[in-house]
PDB file of N, CA and C in Angstrom:
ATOM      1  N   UNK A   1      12.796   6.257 -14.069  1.00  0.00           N
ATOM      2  CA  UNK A   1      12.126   6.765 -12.889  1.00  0.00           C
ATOM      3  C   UNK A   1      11.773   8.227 -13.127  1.00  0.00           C
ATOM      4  N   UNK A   2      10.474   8.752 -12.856  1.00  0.00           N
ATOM      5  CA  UNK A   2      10.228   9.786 -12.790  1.00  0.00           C
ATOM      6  C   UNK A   2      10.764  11.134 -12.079  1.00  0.00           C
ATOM      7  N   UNK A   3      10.855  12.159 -12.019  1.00  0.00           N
ATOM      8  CA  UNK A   3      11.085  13.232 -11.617  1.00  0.00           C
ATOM      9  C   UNK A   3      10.855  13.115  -9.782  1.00  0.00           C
ATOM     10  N   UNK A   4      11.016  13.771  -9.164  1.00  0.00           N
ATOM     11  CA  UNK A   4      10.291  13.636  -7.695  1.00  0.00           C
ATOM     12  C   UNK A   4       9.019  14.565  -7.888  1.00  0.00           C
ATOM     13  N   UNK A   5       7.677  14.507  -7.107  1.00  0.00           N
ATOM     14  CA  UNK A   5       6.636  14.798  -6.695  1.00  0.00           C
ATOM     15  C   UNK A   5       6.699  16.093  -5.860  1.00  0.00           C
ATOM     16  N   UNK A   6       6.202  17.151  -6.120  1.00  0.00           N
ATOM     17  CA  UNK A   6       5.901  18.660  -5.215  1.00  0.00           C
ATOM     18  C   UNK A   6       5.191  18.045  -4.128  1.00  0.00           C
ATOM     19  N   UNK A   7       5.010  18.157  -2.813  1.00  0.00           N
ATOM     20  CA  UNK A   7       3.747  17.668  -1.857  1.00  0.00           C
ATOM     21  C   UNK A   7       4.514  18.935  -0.747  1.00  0.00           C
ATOM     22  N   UNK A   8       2.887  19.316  -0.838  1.00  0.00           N
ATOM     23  CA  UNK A   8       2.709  20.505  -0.031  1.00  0.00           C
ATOM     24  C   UNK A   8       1.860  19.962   0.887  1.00  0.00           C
ATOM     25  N   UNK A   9       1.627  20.098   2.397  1.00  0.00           N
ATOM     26  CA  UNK A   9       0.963  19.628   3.099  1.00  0.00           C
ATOM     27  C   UNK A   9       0.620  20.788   4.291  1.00  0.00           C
ATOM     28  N   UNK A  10      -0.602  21.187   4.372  1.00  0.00           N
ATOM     29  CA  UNK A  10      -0.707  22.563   5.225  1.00  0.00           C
ATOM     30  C   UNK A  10      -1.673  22.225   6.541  1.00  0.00           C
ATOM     31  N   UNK A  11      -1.866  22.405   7.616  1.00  0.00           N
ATOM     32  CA  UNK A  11      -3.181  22.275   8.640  1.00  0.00           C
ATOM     33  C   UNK A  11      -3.342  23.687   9.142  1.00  0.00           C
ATOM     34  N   UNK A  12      -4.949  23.546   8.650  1.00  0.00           N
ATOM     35  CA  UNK A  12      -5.815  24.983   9.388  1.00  0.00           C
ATOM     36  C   UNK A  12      -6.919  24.017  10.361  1.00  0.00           C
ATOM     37  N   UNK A  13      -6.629  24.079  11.224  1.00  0.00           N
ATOM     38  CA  UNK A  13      -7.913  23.963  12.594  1.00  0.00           C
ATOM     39  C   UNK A  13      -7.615  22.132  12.184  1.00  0.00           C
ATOM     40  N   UNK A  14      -7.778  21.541  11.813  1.00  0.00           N
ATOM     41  CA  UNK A  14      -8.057  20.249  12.315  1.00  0.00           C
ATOM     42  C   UNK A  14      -7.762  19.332  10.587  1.00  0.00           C
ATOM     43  N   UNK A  15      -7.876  20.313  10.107  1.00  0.00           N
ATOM     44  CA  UNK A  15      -8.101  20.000   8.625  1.00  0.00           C
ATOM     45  C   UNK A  15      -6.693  20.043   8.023  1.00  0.00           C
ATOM     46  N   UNK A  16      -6.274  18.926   7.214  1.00  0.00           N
ATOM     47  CA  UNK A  16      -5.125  18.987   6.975  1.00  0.00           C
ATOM     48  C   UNK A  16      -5.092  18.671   5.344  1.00  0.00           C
ATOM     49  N   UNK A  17      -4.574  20.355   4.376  1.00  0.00           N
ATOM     50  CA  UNK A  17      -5.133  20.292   3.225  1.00  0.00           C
ATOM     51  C   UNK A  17      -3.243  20.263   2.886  1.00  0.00           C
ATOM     52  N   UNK A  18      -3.786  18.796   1.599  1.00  0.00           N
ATOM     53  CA  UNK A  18      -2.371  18.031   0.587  1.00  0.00           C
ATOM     54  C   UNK A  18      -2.388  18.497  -1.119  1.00  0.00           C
ATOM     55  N   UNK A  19      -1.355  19.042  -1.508  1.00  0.00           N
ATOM     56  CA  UNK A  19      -1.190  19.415  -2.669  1.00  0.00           C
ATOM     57  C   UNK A  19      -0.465  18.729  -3.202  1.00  0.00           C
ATOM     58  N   UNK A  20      -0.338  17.845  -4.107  1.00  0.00           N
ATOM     59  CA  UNK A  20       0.997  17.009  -4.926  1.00  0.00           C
ATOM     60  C   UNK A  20       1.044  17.382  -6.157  1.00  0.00           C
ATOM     61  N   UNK A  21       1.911  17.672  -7.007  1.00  0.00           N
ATOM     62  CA  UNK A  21       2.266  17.547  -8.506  1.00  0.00           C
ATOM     63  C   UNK A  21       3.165  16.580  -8.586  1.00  0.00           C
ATOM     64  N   UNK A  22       2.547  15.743  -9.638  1.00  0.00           N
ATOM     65  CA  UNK A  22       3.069  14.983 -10.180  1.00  0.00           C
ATOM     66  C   UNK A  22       3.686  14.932 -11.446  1.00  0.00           C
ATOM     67  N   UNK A  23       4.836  14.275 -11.915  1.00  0.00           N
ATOM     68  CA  UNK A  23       5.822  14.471 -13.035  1.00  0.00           C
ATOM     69  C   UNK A  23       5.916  13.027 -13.731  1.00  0.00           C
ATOM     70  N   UNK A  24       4.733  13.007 -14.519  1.00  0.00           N
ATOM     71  CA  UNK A  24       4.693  11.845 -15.369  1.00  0.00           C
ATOM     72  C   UNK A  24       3.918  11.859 -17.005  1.00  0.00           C
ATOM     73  N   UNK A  25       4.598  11.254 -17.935  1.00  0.00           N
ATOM     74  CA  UNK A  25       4.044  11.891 -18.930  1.00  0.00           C
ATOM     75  C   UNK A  25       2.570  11.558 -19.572  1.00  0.00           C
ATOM     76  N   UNK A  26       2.191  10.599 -19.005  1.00  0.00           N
ATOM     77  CA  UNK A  26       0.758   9.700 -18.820  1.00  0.00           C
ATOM     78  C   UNK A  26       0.006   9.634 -20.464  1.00  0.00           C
ATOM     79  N   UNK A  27       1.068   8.994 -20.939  1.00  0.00           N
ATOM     80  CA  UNK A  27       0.822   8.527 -22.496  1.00  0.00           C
ATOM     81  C   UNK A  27      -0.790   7.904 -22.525  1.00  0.00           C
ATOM     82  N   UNK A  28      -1.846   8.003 -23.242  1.00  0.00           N
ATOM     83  CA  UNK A  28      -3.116   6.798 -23.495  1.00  0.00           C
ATOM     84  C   UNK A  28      -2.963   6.153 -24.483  1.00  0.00           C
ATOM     85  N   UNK A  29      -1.773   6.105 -24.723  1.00  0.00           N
ATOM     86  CA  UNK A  29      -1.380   4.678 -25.834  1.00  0.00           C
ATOM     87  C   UNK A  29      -2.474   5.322 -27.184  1.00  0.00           C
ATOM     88  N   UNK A  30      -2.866   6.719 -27.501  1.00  0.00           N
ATOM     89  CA  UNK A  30      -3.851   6.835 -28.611  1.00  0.00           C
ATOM     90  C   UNK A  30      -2.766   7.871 -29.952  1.00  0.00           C
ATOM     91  N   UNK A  31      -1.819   8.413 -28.836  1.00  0.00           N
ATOM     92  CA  UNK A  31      -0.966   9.279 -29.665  1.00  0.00           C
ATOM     93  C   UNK A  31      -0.010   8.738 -30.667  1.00  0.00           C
ATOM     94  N   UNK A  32       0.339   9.607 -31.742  1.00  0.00           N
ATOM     95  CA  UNK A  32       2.022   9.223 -32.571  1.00  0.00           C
ATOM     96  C   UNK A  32       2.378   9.798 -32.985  1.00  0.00           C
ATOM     97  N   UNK A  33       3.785   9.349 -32.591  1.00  0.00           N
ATOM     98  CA  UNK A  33       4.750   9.820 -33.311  1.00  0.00           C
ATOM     99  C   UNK A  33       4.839  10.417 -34.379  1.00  0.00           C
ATOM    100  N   UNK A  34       6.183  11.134 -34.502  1.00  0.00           N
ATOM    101  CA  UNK A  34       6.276  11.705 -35.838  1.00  0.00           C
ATOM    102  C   UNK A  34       6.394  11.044 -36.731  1.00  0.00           C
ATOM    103  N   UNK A  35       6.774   9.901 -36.926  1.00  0.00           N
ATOM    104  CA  UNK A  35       6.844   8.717 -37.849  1.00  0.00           C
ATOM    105  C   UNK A  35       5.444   8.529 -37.861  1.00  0.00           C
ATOM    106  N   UNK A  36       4.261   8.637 -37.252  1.00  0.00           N
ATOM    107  CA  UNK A  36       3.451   7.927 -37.476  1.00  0.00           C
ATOM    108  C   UNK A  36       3.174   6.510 -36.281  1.00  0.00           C
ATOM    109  N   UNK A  37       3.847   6.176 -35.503  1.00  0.00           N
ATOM    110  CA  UNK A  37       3.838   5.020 -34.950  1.00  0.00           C
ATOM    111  C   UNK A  37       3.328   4.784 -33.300  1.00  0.00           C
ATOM    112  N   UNK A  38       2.218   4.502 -32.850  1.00  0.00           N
ATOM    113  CA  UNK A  38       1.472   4.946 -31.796  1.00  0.00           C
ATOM    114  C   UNK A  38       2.281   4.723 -30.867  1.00  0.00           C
ATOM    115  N   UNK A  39       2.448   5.987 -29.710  1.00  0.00           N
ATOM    116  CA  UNK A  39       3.141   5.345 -28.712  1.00  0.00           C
ATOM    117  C   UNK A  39       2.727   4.846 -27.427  1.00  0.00           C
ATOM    118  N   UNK A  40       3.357   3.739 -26.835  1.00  0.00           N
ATOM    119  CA  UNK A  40       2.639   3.091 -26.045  1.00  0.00           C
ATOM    120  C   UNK A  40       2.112   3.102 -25.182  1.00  0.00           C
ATOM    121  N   UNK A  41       1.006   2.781 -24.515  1.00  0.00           N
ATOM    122  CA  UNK A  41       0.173   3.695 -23.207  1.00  0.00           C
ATOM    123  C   UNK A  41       0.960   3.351 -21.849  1.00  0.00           C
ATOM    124  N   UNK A  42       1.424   4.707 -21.219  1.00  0.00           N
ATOM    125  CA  UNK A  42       1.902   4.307 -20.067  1.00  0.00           C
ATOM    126  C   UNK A  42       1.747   5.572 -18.877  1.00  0.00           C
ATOM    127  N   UNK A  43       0.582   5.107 -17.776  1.00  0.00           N
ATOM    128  CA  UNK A  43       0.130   6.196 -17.115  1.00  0.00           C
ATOM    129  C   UNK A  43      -0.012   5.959 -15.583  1.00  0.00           C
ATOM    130  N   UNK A  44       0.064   6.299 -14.569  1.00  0.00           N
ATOM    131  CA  UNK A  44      -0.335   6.206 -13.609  1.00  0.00           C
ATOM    132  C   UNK A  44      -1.534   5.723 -13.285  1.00  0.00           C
ATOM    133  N   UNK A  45      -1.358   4.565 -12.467  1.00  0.00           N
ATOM    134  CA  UNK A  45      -2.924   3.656 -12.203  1.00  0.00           C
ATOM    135  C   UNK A  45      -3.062   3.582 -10.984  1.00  0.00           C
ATOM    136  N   UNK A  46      -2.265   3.809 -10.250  1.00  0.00           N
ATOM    137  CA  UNK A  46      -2.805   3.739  -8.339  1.00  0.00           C
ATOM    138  C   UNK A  46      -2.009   5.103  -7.783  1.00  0.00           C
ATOM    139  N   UNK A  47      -2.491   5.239  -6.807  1.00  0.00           N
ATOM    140  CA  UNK A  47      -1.808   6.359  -5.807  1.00  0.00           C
ATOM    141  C   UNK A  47      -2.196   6.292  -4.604  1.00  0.00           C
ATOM    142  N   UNK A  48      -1.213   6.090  -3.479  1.00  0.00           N
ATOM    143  CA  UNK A  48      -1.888   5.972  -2.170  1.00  0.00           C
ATOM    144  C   UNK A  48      -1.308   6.793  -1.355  1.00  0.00           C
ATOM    145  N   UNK A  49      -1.971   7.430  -0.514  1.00  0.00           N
ATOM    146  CA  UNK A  49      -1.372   8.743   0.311  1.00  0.00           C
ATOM    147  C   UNK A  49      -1.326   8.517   2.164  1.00  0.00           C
ATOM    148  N   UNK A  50      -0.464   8.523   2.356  1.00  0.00           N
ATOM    149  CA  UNK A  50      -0.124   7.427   4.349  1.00  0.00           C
ATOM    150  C   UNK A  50       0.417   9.041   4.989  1.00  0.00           C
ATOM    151  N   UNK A  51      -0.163   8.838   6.366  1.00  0.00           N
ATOM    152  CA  UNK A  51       0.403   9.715   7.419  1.00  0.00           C
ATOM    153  C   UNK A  51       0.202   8.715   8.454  1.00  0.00           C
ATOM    154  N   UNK A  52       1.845   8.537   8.872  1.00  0.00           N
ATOM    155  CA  UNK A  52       1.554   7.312  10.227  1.00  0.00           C
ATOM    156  C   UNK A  52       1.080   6.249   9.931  1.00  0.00           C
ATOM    157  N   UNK A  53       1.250   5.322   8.508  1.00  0.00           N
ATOM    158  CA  UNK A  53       0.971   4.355   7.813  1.00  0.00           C
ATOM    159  C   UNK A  53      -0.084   4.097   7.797  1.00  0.00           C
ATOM    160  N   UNK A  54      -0.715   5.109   8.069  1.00  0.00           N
ATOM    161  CA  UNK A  54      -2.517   4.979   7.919  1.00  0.00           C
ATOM    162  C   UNK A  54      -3.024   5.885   6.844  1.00  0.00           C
ATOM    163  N   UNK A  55      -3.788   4.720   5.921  1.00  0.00           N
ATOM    164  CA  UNK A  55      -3.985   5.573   4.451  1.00  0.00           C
ATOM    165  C   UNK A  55      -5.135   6.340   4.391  1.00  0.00           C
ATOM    166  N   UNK A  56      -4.552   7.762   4.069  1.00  0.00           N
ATOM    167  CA  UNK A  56      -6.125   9.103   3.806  1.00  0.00           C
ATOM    168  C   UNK A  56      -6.093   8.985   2.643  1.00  0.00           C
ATOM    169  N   UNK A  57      -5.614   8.434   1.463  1.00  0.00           N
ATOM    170  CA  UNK A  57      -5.951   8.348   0.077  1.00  0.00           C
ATOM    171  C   UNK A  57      -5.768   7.145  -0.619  1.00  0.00           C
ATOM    172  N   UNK A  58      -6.913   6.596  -1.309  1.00  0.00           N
ATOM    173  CA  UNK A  58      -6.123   5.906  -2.213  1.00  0.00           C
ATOM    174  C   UNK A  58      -7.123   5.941  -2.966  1.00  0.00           C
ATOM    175  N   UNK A  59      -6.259   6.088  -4.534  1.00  0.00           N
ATOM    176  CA  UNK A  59      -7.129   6.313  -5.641  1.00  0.00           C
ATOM    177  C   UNK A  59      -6.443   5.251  -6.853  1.00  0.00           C
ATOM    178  N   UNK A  60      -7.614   5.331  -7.974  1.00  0.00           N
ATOM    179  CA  UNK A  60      -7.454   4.806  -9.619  1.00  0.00           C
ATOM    180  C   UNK A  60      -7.485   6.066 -10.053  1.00  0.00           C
ATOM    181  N   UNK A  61      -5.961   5.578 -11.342  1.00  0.00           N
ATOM    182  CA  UNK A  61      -6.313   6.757 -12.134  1.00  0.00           C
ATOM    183  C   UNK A  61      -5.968   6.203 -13.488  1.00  0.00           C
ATOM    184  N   UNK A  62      -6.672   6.867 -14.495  1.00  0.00           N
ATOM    185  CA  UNK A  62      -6.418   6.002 -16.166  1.00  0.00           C
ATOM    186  C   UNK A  62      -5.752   7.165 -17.389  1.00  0.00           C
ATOM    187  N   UNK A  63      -5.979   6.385 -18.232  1.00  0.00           N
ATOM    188  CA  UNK A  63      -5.633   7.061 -19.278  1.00  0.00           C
ATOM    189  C   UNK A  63      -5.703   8.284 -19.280  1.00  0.00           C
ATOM    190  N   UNK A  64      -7.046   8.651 -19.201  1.00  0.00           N
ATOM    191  CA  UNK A  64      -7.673  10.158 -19.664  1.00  0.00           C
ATOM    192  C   UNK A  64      -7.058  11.441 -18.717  1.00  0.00           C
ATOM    193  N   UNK A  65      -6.390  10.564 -17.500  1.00  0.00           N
ATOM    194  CA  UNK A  65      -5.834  11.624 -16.446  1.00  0.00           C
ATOM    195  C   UNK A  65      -4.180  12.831 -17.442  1.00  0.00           C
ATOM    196  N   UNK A  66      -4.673  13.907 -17.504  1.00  0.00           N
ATOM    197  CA  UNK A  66      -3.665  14.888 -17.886  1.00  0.00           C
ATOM    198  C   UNK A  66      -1.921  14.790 -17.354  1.00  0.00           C
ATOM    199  N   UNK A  67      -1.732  15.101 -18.485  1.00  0.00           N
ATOM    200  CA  UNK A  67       0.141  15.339 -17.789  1.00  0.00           C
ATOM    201  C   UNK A  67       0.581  15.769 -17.047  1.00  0.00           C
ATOM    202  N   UNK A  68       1.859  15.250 -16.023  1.00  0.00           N
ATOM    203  CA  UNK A  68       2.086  15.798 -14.679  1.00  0.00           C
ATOM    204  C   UNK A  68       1.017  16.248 -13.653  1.00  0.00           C
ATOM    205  N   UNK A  69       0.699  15.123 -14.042  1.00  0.00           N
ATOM    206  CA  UNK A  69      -1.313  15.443 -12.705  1.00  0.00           C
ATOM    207  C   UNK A  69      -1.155  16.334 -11.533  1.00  0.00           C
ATOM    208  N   UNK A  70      -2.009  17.362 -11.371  1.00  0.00           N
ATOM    209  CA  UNK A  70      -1.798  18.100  -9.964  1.00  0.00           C
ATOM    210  C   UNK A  70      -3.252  17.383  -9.255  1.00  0.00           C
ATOM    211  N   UNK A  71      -2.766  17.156  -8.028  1.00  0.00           N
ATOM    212  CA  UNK A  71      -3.871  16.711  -7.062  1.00  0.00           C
ATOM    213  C   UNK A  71      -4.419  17.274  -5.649  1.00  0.00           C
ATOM    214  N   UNK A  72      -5.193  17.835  -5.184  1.00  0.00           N
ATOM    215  CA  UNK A  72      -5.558  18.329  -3.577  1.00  0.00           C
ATOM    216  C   UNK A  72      -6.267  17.486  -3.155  1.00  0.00           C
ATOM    217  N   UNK A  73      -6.172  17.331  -1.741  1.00  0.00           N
ATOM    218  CA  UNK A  73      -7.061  16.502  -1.480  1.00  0.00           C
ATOM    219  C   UNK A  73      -6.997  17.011   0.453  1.00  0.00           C
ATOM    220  N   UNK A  74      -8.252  17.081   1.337  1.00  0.00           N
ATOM    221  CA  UNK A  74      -8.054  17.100   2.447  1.00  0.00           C
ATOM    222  C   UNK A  74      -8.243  16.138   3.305  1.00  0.00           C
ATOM    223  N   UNK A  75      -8.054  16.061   4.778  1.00  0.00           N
ATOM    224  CA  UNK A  75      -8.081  14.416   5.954  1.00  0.00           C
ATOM    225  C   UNK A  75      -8.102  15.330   6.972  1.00  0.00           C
ATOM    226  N   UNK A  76      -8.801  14.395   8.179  1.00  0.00           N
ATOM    227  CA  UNK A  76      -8.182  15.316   9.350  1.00  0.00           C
ATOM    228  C   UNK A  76      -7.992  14.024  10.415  1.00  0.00           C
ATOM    229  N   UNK A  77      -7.049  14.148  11.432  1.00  0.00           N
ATOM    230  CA  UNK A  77      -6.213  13.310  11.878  1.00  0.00           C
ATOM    231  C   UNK A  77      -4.790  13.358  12.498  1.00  0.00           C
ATOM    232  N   UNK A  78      -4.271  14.981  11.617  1.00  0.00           N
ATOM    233  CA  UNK A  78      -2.789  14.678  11.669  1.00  0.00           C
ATOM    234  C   UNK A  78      -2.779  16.118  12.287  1.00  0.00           C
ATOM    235  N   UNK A  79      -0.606  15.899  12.904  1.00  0.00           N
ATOM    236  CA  UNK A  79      -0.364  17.489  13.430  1.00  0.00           C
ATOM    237  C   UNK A  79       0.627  17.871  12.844  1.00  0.00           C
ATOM    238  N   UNK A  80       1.112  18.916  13.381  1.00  0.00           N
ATOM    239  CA  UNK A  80       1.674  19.478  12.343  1.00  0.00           C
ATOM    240  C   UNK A  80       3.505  18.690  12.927  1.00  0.00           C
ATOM    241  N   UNK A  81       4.250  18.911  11.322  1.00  0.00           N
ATOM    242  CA  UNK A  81       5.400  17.805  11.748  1.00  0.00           C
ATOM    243  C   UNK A  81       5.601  16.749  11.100  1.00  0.00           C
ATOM    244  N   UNK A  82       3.975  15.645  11.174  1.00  0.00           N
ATOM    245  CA  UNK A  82       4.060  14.564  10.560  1.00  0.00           C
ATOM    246  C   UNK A  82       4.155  14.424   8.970  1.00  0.00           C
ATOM    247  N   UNK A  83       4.349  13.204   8.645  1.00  0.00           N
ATOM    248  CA  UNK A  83       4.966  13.249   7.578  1.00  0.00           C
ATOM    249  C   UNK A  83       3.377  12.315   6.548  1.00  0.00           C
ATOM    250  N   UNK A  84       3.859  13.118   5.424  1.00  0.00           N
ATOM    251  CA  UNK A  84       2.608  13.245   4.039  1.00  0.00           C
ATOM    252  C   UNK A  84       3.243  11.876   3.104  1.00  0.00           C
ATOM    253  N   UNK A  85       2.940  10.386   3.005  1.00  0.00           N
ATOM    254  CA  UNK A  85       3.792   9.914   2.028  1.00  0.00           C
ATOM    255  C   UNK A  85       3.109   9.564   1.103  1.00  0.00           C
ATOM    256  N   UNK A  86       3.011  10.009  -0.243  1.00  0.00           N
ATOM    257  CA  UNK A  86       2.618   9.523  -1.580  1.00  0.00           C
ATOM    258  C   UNK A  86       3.250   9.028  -2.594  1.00  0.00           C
ATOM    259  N   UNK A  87       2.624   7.856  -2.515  1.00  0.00           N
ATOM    260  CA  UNK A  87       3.004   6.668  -3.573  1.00  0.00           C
ATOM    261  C   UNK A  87       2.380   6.182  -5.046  1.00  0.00           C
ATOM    262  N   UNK A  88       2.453   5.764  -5.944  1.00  0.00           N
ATOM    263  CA  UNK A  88       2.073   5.991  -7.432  1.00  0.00           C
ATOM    264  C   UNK A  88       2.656   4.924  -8.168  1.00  0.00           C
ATOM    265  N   UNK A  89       1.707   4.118  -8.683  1.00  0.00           N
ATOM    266  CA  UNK A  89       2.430   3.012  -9.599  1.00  0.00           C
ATOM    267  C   UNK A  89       1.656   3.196 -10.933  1.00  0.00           C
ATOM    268  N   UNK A  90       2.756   2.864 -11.933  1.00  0.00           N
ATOM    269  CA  UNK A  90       2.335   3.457 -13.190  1.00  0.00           C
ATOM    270  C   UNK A  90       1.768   1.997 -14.443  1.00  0.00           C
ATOM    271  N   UNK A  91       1.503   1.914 -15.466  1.00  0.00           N
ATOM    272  CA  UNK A  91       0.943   1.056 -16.218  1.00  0.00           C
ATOM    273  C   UNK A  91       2.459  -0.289 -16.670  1.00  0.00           C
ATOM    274  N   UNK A  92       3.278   0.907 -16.456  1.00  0.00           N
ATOM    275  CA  UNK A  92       4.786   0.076 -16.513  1.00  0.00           C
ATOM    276  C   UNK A  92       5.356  -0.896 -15.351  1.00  0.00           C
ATOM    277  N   UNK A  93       4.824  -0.497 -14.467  1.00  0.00           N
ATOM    278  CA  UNK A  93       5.307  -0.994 -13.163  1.00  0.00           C
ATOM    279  C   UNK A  93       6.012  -0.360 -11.986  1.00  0.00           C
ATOM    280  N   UNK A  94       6.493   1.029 -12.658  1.00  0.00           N
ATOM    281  CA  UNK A  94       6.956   2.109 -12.298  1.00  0.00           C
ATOM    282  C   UNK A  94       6.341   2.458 -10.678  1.00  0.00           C
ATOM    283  N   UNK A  95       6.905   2.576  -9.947  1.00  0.00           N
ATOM    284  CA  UNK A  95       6.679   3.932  -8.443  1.00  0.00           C
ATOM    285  C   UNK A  95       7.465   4.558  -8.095  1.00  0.00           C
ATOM    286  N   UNK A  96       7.033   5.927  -7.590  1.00  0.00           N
ATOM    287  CA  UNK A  96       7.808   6.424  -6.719  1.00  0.00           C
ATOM    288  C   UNK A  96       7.466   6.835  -5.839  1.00  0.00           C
ATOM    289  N   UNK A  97       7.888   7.152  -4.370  1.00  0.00           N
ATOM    290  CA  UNK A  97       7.063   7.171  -3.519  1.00  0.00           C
ATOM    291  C   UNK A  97       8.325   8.731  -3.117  1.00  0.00           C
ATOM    292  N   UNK A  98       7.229   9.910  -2.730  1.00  0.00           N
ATOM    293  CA  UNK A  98       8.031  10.861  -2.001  1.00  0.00           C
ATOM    294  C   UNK A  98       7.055  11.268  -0.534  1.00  0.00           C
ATOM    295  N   UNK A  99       7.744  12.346   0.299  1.00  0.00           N
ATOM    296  CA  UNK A  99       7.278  12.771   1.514  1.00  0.00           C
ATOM    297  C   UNK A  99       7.443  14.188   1.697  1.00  0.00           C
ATOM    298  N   UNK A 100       6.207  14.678   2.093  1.00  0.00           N
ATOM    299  CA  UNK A 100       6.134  16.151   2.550  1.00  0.00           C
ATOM    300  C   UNK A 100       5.971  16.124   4.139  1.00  0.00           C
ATOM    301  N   UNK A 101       5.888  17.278   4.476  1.00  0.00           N
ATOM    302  CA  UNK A 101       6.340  17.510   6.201  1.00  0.00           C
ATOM    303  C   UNK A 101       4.813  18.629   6.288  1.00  0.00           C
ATOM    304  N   UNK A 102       3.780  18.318   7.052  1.00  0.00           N
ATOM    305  CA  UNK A 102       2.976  19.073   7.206  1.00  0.00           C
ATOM    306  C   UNK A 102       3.501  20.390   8.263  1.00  0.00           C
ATOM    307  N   UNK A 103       3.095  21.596   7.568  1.00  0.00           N
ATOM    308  CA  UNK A 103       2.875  22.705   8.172  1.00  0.00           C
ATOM    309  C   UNK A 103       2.428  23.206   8.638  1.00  0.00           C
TER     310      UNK A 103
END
């Protein structure tokens, strides 16, 4: 299981702007080892983002996405209090799902 997720969640006027870092090493199965021996591709492929189980995000993400992905993204909808939940399933089967507290 991965590390836990940074999620910063801020509201100015109506607009409610989400910051997540993510802690995953998002292999494209193209790299190797020091031996020489490719290692196997394993990366984050979905992510879905809920306030009040109603989803403001959901994305694909592949190979080419960088290590420990940082993501922003804004919605408007929410107040301040409620809760930010982002979820992430990886090429392994892997999720983790954490929660930020908007400010």
């Amino acid at each position: 299981m991965a590390d836990p997720m940074r999620i910063r969640a801020s509201l100015a006027g109506d607009t409610v702007e989400v910051k997540v870092l993510m802690r995953h090493d998002m292999e494209t199965g193209q790299r190797k080892d020091a031996t020489g021996k490719v290692i196997p591709a394993h990366y984050i492929k979905t992510l879905v983002a809920k306030v009040k189980d109603k989803v403001v995000l959901d994305a694909n993400f592949g190979p080419s996405v960088s290590k420990d992905p940082f993501l922003a993204f804004k919605f408007k909808g929410a107040a301040k209090g409620d809760k930010v939940s982002v979820t992430w399933v990886d090429s392994a089967g892997d999720t983790r799902t954490d929660e930020g507290i908007i400010t």
